[in-house]
Protein backbone atom coordinates (compact mmCIF):
# COMPACT_ATOMS: atom_id res chain seq x y z
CA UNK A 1 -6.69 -21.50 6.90
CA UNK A 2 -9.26 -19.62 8.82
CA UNK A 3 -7.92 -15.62 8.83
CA UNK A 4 -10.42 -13.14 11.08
CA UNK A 5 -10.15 -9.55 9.32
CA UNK A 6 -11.73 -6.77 10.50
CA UNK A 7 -11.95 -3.46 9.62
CA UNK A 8 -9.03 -2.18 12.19
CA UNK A 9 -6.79 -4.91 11.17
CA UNK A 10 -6.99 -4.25 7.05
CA UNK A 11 -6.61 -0.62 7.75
CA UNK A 12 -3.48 -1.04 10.04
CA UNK A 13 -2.35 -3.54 7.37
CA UNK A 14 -2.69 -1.01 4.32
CA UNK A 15 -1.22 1.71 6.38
CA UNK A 16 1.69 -0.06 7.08
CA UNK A 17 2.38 -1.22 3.43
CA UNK A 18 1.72 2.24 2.25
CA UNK A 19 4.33 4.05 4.83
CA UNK A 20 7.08 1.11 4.26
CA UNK A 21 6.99 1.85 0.76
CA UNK A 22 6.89 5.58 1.18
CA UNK A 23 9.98 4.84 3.75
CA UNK A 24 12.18 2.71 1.64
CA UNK A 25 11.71 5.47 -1.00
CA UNK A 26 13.32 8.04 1.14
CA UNK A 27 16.29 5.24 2.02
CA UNK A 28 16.68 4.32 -1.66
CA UNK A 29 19.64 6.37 -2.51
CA UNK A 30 21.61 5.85 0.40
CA UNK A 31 21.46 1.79 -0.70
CA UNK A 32 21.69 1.74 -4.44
CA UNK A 33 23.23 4.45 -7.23
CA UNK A 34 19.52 5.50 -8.50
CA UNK A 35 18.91 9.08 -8.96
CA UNK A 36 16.92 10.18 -5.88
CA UNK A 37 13.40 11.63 -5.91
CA UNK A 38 13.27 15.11 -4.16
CA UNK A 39 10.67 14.47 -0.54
CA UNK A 40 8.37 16.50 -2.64
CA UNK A 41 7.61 14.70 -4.99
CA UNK A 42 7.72 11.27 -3.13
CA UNK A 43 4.93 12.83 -0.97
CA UNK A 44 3.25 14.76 -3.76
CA UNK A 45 3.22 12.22 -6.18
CA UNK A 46 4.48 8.85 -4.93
CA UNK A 47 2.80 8.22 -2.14
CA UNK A 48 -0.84 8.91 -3.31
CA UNK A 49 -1.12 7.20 -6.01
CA UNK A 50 0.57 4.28 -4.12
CA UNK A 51 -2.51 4.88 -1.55
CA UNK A 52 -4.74 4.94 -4.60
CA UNK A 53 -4.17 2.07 -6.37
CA UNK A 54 -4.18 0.04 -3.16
CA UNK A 55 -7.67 1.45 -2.27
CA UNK A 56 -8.21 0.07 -6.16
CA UNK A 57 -6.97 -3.20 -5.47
CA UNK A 58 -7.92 -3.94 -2.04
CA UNK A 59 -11.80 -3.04 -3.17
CA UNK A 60 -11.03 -5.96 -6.27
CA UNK A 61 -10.41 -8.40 -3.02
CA UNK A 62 -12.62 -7.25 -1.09
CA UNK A 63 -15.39 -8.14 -4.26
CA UNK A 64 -13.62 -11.68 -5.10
CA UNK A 65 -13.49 -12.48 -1.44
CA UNK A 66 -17.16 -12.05 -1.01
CA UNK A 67 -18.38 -13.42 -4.32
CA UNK A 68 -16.07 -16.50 -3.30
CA UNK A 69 -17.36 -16.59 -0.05
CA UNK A 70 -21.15 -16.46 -1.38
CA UNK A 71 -20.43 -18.87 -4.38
């Protein structure tokens, strides 16, 4: 399985995770009986560190990737 992944393409990617999970936040209540979060603190607190710990975690792949690559 040869994947090409450039820079554009992983940002688009992460982007796209980041605002679907953001998104289904904000739809949450309307499709189960959980207490909604206020907008504020979805976009306060939510959706940063959701954004953090994918910069976290997509650095870890980006590191295993290249040491698998080189090994």
């Amino acid at each position: 399985m040869d994947l090409k992944l450039n820079t554009v393409t992983a940002a688009v990617a992460f982007v796209a995770v980041v605002a679907f999970g953001t998104a289904s936040l904000f739809v949450l209540p309307e499709v189960t009986p959980m207490a909604p979060m206020l907008p504020e603190t979805i976009l306060m607190m939510v959706m940063p560190s959701m954004a953090i710990f994918g910069l976290i975690t997509f650095a870890i792949g980006v590191a295993h990737g290249q040491h698998r690559a080189t090994a």
